[in-house]
PDB file of N, CA and C in Angstrom:
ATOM      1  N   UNK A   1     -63.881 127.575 114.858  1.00  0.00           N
ATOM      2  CA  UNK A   1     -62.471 127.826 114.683  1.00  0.00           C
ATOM      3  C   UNK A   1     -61.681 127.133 115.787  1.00  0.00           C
ATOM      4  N   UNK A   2     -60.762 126.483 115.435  1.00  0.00           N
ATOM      5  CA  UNK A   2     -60.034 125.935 116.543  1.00  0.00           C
ATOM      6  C   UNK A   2     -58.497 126.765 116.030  1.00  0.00           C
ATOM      7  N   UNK A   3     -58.342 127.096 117.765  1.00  0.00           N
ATOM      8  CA  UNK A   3     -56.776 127.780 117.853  1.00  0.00           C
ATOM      9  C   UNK A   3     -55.583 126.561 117.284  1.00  0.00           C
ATOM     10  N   UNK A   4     -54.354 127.275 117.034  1.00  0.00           N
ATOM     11  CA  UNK A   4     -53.393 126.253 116.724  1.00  0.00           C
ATOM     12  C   UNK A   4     -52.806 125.638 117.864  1.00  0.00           C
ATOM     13  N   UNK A   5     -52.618 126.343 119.113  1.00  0.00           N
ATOM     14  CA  UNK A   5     -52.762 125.596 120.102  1.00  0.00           C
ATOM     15  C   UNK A   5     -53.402 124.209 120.773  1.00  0.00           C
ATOM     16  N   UNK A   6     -54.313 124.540 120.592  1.00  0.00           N
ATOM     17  CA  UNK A   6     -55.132 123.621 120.414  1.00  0.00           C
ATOM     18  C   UNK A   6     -55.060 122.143 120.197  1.00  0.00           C
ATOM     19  N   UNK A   7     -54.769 122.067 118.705  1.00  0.00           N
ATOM     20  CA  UNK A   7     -53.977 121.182 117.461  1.00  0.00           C
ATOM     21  C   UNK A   7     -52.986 120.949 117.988  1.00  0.00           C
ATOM     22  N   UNK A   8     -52.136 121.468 118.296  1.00  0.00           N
ATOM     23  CA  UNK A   8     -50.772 121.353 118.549  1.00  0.00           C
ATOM     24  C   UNK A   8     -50.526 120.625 120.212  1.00  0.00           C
ATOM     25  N   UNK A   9     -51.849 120.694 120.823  1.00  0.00           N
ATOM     26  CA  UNK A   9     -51.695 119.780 122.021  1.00  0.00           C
ATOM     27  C   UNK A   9     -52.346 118.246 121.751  1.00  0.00           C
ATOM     28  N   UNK A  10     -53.107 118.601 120.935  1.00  0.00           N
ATOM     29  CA  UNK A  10     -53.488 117.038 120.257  1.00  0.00           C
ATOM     30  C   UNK A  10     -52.400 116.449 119.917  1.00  0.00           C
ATOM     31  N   UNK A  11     -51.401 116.914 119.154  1.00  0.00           N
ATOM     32  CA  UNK A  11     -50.581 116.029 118.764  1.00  0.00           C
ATOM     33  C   UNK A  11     -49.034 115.888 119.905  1.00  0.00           C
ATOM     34  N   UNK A  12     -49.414 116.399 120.588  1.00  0.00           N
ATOM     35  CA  UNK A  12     -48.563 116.411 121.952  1.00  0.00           C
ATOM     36  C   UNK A  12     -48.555 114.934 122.453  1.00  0.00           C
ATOM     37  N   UNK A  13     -49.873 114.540 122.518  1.00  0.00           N
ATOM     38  CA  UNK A  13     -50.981 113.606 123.061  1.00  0.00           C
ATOM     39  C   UNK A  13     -50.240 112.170 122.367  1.00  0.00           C
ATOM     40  N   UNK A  14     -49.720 112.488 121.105  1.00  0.00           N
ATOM     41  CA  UNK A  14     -49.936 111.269 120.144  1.00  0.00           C
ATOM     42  C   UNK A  14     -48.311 110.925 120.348  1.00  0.00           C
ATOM     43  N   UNK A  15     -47.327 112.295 120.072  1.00  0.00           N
ATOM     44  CA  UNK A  15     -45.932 112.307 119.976  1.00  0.00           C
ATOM     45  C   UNK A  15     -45.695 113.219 120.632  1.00  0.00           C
ATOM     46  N   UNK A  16     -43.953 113.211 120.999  1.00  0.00           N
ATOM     47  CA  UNK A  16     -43.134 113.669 121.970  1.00  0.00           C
ATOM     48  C   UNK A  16     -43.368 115.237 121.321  1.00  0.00           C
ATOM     49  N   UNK A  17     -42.877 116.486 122.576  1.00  0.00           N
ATOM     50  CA  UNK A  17     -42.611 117.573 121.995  1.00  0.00           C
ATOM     51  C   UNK A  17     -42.119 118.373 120.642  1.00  0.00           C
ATOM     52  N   UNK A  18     -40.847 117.463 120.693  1.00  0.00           N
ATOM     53  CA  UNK A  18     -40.646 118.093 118.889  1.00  0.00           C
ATOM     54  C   UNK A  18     -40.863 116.969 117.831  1.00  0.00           C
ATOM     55  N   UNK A  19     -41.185 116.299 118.247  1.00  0.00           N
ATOM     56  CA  UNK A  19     -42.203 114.852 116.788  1.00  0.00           C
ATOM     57  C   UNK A  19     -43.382 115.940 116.859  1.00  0.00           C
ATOM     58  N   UNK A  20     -44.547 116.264 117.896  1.00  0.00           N
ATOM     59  CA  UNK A  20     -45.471 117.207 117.617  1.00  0.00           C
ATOM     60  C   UNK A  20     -44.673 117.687 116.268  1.00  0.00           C
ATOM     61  N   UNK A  21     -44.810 118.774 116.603  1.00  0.00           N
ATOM     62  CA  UNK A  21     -44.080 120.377 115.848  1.00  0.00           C
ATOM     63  C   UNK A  21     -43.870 119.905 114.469  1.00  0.00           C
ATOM     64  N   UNK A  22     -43.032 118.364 114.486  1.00  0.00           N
ATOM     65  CA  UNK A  22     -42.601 118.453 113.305  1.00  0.00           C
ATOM     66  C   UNK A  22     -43.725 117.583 112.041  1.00  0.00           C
ATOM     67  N   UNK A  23     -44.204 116.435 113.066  1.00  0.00           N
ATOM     68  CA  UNK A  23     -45.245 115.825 112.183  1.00  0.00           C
ATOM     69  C   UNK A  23     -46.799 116.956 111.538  1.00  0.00           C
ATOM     70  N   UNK A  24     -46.901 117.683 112.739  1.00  0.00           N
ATOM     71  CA  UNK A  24     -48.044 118.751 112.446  1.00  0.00           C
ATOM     72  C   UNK A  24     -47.629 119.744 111.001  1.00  0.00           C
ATOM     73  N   UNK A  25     -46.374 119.902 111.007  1.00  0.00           N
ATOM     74  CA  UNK A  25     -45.594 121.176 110.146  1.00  0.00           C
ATOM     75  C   UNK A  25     -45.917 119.970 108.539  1.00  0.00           C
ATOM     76  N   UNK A  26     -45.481 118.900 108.688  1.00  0.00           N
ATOM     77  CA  UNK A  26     -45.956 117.706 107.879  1.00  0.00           C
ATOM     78  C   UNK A  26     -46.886 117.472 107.244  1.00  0.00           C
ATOM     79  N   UNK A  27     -47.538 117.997 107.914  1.00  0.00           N
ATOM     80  CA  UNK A  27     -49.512 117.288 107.652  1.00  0.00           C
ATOM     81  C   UNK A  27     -49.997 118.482 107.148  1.00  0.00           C
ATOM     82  N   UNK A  28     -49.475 119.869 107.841  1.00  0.00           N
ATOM     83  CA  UNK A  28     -49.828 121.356 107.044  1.00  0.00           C
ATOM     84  C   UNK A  28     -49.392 121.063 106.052  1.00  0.00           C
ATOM     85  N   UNK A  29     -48.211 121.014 105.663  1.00  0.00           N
ATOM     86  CA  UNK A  29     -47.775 120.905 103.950  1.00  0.00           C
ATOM     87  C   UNK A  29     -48.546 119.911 103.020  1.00  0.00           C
ATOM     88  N   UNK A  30     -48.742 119.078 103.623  1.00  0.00           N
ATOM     89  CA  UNK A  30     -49.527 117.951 102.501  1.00  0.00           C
ATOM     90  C   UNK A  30     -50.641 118.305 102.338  1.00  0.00           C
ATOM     91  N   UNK A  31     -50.878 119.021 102.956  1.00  0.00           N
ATOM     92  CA  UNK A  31     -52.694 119.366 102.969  1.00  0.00           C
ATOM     93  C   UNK A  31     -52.733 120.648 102.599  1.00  0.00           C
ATOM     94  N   UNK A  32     -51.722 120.906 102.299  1.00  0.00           N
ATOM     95  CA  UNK A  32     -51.373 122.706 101.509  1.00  0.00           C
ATOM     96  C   UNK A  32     -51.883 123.713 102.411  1.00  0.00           C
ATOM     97  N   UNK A  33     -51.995 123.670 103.879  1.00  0.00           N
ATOM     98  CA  UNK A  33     -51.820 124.717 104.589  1.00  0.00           C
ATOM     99  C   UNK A  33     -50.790 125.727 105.136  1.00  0.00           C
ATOM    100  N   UNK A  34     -51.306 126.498 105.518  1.00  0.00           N
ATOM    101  CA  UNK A  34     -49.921 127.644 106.258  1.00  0.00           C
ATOM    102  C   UNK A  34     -49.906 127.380 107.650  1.00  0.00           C
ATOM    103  N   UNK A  35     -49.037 127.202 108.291  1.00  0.00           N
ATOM    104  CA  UNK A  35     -48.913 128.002 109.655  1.00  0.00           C
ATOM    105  C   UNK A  35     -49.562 129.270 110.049  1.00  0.00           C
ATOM    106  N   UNK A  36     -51.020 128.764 110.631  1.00  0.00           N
ATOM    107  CA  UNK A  36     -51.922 130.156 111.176  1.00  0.00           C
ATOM    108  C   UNK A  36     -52.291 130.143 112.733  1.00  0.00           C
ATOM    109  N   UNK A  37     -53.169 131.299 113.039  1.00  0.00           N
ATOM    110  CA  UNK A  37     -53.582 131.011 114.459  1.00  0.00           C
ATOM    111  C   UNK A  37     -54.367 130.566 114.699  1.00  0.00           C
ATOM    112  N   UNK A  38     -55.818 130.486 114.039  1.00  0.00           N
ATOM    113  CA  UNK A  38     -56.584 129.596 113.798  1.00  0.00           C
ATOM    114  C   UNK A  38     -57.070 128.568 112.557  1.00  0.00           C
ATOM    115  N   UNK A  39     -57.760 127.509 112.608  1.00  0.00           N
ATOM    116  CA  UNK A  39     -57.912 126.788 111.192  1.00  0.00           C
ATOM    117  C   UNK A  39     -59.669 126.451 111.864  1.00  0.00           C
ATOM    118  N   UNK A  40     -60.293 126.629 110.141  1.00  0.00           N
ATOM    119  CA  UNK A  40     -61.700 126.496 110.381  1.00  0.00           C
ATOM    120  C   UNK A  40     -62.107 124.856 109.887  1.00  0.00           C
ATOM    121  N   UNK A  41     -63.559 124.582 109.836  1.00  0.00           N
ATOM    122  CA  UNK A  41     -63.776 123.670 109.642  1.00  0.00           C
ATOM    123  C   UNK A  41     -63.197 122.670 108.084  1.00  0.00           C
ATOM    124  N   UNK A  42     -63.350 123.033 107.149  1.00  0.00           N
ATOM    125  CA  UNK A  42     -62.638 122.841 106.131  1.00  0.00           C
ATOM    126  C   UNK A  42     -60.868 122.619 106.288  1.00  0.00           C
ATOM    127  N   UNK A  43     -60.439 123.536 106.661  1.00  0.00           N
ATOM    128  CA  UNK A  43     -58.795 123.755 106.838  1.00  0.00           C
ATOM    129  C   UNK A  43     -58.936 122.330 108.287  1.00  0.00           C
ATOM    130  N   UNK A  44     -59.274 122.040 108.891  1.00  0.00           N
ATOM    131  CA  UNK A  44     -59.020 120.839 109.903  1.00  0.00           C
ATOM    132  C   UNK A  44     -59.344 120.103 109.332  1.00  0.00           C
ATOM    133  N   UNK A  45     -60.422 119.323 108.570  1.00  0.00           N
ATOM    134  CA  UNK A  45     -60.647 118.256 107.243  1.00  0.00           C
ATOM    135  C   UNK A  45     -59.120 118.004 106.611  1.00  0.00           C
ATOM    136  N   UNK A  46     -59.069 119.019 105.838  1.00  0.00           N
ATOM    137  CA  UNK A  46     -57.814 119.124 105.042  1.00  0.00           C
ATOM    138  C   UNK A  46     -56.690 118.439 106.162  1.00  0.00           C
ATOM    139  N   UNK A  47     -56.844 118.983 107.112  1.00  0.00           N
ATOM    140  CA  UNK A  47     -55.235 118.599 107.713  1.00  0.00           C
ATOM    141  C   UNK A  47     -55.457 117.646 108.685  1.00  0.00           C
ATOM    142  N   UNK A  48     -56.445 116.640 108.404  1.00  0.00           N
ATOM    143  CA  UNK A  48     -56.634 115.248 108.941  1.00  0.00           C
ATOM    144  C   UNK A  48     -56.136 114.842 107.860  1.00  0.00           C
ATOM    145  N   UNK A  49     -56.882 114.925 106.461  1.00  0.00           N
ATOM    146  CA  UNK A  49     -56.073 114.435 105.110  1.00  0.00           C
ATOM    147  C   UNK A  49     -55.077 114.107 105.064  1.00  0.00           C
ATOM    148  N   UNK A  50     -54.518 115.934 105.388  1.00  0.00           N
ATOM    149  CA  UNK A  50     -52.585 115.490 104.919  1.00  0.00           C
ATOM    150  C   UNK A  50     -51.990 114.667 106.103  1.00  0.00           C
ATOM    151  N   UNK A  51     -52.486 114.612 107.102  1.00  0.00           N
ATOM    152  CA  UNK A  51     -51.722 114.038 108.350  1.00  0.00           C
ATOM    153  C   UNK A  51     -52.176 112.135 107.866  1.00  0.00           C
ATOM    154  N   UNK A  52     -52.714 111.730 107.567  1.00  0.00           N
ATOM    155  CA  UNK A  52     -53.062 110.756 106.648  1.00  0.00           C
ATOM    156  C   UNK A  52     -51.777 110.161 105.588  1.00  0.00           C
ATOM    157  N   UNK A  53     -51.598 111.015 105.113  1.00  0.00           N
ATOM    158  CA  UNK A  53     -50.475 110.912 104.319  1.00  0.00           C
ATOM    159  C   UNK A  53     -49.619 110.735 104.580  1.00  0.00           C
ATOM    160  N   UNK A  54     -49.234 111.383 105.810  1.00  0.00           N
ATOM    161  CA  UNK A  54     -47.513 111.262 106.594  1.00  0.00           C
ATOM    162  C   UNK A  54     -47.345 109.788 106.933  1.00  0.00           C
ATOM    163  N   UNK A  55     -48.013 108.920 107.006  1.00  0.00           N
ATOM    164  CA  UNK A  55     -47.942 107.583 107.027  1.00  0.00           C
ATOM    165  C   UNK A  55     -48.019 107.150 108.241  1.00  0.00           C
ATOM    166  N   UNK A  56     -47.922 107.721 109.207  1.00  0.00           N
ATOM    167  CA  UNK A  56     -48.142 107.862 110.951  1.00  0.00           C
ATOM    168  C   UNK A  56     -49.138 106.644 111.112  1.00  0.00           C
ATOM    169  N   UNK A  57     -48.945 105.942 112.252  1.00  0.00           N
ATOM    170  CA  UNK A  57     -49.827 105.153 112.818  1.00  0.00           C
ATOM    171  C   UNK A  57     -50.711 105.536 113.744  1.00  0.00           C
ATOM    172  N   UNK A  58     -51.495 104.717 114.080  1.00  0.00           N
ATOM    173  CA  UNK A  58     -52.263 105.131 115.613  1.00  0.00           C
ATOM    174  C   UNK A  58     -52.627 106.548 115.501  1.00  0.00           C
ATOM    175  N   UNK A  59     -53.129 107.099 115.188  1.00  0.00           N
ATOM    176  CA  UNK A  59     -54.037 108.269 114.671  1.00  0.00           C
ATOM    177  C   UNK A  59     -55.318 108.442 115.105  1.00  0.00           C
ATOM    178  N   UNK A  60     -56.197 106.958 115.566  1.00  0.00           N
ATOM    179  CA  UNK A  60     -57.415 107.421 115.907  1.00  0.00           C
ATOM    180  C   UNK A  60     -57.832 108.624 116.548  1.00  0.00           C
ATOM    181  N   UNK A  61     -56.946 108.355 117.604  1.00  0.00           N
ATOM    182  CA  UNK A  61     -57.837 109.868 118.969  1.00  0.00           C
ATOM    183  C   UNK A  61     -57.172 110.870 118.755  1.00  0.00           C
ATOM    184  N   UNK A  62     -56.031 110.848 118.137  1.00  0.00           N
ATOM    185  CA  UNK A  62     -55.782 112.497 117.262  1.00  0.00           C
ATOM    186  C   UNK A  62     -56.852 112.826 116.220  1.00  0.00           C
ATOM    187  N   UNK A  63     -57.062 111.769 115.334  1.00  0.00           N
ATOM    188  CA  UNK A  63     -58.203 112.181 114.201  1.00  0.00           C
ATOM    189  C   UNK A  63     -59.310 113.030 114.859  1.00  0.00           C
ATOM    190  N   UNK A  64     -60.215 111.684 116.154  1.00  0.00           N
ATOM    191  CA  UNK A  64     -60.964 112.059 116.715  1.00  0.00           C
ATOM    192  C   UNK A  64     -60.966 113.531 117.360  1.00  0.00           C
ATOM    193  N   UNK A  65     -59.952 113.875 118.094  1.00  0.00           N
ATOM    194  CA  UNK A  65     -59.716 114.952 118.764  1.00  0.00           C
ATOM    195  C   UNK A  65     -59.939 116.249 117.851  1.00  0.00           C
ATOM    196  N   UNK A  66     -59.254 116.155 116.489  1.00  0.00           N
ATOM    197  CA  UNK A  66     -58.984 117.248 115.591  1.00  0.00           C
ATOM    198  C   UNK A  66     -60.815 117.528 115.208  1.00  0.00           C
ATOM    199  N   UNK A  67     -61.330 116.150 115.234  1.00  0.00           N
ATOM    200  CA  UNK A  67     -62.892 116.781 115.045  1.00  0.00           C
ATOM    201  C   UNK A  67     -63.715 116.933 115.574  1.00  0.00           C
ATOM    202  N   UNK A  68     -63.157 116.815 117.033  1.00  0.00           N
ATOM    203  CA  UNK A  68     -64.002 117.315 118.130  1.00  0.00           C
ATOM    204  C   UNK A  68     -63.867 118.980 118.149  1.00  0.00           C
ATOM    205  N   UNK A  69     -62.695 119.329 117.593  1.00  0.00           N
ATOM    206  CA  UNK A  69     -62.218 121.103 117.515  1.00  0.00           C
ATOM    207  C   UNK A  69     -63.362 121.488 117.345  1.00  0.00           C
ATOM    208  N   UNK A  70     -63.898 121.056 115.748  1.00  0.00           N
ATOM    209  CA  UNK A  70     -65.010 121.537 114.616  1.00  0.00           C
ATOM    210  C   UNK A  70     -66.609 121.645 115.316  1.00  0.00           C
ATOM    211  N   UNK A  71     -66.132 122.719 115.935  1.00  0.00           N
ATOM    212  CA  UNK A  71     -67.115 123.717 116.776  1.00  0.00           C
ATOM    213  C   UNK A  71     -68.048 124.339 115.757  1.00  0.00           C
ATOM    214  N   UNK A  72     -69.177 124.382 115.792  1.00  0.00           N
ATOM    215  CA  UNK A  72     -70.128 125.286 114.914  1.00  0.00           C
ATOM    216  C   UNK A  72     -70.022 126.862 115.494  1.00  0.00           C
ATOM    217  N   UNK A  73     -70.258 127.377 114.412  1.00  0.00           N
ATOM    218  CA  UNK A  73     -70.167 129.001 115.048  1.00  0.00           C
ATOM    219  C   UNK A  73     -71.008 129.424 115.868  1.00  0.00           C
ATOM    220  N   UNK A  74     -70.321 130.705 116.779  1.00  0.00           N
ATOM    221  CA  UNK A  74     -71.399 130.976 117.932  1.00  0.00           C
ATOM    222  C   UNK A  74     -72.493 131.391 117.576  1.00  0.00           C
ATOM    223  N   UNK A  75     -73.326 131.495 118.457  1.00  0.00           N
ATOM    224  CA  UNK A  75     -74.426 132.490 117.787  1.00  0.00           C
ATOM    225  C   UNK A  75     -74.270 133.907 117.747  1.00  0.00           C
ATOM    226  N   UNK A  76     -75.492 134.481 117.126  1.00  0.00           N
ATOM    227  CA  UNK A  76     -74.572 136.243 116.763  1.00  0.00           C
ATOM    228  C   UNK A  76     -75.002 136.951 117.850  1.00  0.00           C
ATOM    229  N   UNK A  77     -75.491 136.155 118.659  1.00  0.00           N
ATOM    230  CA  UNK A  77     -75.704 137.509 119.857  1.00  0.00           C
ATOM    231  C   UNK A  77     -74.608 137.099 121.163  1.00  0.00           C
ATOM    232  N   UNK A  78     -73.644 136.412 120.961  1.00  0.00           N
ATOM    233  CA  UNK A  78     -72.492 136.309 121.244  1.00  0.00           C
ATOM    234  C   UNK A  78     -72.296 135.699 122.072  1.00  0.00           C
ATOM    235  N   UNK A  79     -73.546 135.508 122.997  1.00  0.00           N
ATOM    236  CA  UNK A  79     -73.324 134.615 124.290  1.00  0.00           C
ATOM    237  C   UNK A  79     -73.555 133.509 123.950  1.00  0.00           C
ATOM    238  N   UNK A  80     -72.652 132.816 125.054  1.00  0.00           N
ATOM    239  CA  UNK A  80     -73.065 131.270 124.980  1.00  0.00           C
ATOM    240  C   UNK A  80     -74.189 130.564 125.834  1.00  0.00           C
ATOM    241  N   UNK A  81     -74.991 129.547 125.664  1.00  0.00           N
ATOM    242  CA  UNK A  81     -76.006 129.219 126.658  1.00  0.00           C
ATOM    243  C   UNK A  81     -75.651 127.590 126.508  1.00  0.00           C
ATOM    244  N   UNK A  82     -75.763 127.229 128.157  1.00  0.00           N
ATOM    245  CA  UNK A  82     -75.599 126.360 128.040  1.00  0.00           C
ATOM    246  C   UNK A  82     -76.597 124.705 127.793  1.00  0.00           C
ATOM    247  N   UNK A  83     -76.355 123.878 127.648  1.00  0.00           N
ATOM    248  CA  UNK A  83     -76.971 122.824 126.387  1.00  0.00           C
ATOM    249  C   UNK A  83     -78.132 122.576 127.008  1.00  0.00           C
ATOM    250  N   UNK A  84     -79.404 121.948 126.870  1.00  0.00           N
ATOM    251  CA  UNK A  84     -80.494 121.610 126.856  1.00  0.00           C
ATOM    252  C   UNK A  84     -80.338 120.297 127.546  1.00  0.00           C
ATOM    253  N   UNK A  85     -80.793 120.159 129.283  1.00  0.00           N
ATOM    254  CA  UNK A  85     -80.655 119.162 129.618  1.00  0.00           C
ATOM    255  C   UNK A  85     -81.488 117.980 128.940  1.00  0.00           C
ATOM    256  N   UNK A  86     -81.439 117.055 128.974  1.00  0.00           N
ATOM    257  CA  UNK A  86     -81.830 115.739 128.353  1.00  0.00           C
ATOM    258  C   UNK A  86     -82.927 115.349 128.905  1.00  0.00           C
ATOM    259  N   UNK A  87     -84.119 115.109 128.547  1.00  0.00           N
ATOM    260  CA  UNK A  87     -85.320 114.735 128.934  1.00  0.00           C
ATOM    261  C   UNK A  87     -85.289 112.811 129.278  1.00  0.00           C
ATOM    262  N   UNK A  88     -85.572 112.869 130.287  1.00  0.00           N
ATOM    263  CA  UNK A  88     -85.790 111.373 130.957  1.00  0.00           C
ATOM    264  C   UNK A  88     -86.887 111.237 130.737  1.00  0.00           C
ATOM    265  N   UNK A  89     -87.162 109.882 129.985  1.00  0.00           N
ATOM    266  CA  UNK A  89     -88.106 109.327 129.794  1.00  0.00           C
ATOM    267  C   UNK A  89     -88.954 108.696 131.050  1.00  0.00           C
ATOM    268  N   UNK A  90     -90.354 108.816 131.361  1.00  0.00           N
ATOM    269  CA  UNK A  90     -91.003 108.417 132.513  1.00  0.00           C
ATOM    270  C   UNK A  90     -90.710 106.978 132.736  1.00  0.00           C
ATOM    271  N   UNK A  91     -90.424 106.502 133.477  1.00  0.00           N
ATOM    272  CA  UNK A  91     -90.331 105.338 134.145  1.00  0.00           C
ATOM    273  C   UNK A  91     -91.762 104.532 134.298  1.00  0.00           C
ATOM    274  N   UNK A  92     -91.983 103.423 133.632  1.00  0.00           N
ATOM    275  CA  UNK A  92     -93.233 102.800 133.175  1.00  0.00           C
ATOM    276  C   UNK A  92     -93.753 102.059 134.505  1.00  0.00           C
ATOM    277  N   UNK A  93     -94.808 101.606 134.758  1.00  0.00           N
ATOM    278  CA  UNK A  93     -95.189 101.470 136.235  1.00  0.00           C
ATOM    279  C   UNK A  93     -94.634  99.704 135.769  1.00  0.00           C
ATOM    280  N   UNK A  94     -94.386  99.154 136.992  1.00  0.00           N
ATOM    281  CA  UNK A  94     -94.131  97.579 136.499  1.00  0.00           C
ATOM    282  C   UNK A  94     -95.190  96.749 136.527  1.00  0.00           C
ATOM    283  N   UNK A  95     -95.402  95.818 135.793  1.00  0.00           N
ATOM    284  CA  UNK A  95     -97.000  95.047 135.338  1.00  0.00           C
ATOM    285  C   UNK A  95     -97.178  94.714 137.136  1.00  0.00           C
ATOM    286  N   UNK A  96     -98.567  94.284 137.030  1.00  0.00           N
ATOM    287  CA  UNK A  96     -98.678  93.843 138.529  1.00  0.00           C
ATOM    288  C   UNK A  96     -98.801  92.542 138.920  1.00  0.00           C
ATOM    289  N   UNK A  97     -98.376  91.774 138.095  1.00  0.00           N
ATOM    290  CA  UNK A  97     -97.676  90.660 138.765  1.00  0.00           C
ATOM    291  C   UNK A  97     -96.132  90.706 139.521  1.00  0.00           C
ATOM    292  N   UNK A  98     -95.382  91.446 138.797  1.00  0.00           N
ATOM    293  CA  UNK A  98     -94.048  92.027 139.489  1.00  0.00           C
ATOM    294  C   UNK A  98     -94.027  92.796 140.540  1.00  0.00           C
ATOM    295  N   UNK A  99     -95.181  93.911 140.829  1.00  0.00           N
ATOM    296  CA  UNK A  99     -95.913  94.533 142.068  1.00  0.00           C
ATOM    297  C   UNK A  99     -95.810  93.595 142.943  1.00  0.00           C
ATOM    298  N   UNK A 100     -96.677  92.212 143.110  1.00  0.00           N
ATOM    299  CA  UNK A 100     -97.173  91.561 143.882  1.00  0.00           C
ATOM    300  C   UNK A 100     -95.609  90.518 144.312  1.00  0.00           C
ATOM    301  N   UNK A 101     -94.762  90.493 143.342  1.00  0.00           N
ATOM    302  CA  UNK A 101     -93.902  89.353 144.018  1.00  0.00           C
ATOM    303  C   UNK A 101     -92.906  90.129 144.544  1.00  0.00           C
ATOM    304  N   UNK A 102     -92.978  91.594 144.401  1.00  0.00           N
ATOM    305  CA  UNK A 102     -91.693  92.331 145.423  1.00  0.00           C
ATOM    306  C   UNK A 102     -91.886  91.670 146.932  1.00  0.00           C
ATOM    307  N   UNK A 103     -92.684  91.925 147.349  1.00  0.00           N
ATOM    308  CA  UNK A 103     -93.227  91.749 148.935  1.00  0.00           C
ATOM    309  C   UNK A 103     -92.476  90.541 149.172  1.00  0.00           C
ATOM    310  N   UNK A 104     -93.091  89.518 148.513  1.00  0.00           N
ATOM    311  CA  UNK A 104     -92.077  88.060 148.708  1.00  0.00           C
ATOM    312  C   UNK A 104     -90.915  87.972 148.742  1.00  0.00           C
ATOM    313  N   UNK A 105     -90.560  88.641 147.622  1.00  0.00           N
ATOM    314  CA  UNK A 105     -89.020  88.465 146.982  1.00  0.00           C
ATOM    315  C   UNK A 105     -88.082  89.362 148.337  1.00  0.00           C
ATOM    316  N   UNK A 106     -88.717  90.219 148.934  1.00  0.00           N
ATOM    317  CA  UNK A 106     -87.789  91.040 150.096  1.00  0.00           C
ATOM    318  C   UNK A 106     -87.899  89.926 151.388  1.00  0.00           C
ATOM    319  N   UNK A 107     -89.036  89.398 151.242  1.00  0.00           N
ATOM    320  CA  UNK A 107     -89.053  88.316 152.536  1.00  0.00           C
ATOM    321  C   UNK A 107     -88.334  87.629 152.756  1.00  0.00           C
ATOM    322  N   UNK A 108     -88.100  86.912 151.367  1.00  0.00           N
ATOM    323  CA  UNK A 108     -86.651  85.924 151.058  1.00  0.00           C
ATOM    324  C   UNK A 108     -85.582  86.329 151.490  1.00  0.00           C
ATOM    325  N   UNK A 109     -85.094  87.723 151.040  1.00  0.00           N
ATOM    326  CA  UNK A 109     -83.756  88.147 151.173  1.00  0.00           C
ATOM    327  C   UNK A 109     -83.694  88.825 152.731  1.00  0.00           C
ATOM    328  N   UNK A 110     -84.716  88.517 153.332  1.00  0.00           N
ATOM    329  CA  UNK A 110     -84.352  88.954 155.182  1.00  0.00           C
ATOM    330  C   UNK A 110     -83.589  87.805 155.119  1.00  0.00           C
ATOM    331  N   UNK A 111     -82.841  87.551 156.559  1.00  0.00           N
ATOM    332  CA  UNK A 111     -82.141  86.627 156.949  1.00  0.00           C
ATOM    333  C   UNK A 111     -83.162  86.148 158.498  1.00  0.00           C
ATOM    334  N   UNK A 112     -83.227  84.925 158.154  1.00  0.00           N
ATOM    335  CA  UNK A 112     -84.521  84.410 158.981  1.00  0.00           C
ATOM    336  C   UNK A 112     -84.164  84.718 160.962  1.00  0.00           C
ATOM    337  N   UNK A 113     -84.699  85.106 161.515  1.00  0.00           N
ATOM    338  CA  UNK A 113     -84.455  84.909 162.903  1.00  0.00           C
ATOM    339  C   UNK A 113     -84.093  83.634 163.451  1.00  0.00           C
ATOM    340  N   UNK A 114     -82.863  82.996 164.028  1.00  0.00           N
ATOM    341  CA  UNK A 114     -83.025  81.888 164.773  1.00  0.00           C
ATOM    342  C   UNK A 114     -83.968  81.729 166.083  1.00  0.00           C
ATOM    343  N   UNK A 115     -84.753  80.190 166.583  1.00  0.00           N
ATOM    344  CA  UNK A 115     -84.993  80.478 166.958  1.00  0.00           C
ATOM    345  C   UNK A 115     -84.761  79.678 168.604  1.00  0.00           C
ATOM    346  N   UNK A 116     -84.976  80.677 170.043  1.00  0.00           N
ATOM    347  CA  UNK A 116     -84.705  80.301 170.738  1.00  0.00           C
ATOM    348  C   UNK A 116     -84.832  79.028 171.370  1.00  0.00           C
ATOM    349  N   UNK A 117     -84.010  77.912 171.989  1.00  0.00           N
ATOM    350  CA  UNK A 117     -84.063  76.934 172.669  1.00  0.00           C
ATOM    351  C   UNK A 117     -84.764  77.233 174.169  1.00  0.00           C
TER     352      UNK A 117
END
C-alpha cells in the first residue's frame, strides 16, 4: 500500500506545488480513481495509466517512483526483517604466471635510487 502522501510527493518532484495537486487529481480521474489514503498495487498501475493520458511529458522517474511504492505485503507476523545480505562470490586465486610477475611488476614501479658520485 502506498500512502497518498507519498504519490503526492512524487509528483512534487516532477511539478510545482499546485501543478502536483492538480495533474495527480487528473490522472485519478482518468484512471477512474477516488481521492483515498492509501492506493494498492493495482489502483497505482491504474494511475500510471491515467497519468499517461494527461499527455504530460518527462514522466520517467515519476512512473519509476510510483512503482517503486508497489511494496509487497508484510509478512503476517508483522515484523519487518531486514534483507539478506548478498553473498560475495570467492575471489579465484590468479593463474601463476600472474603470481610470478607481481614481484617484477612492483620492482618496476619503485622509483630507482640515484646513485652516489
Amino acid at each position: 500500500m502506498a500512502r497518498k502522501d507519498a504519490v503526492l510527493a512524487l509528483f512534487e518532484q516532477r511539478f510545482d506545488y499546485y501543478s502536483a495537486r492538480t495533474v495527480l487529481g487528473e490522472a485519478l480521474a482518468r484512471a477512474g480513481l477516488g481521492d483515498q489514503k492509501t492506493y494498492d498495487q493495482p489502483e497505482l498501475e491504474r494511475l500510471i495509466q491515467g497519468l499517461l493520458l494527461t499527455g504530460h511529458g518527462m514522466l520517467d522517474r515519476l512512473i519509476a517512483g510510483l512503482r517503486g511504492l508497489e511494496e509487497p505485503p508484510a509478512k503476517a507476523s508483522g515484523k519487518e526483517t531486514a534483507p539478506a545480505p548478498e553473498e560475495v562470490p570467492p575471489v579465484e586465486d590468479a593463474p601463476a604466471e600472474a603470481q610470478e610477475a607481481a614481484p617484477e611488476a612492483e620492482e618496476e614501479q619503485k622509483p630507482k635510487a640515484k646513485k652516489k658520485r
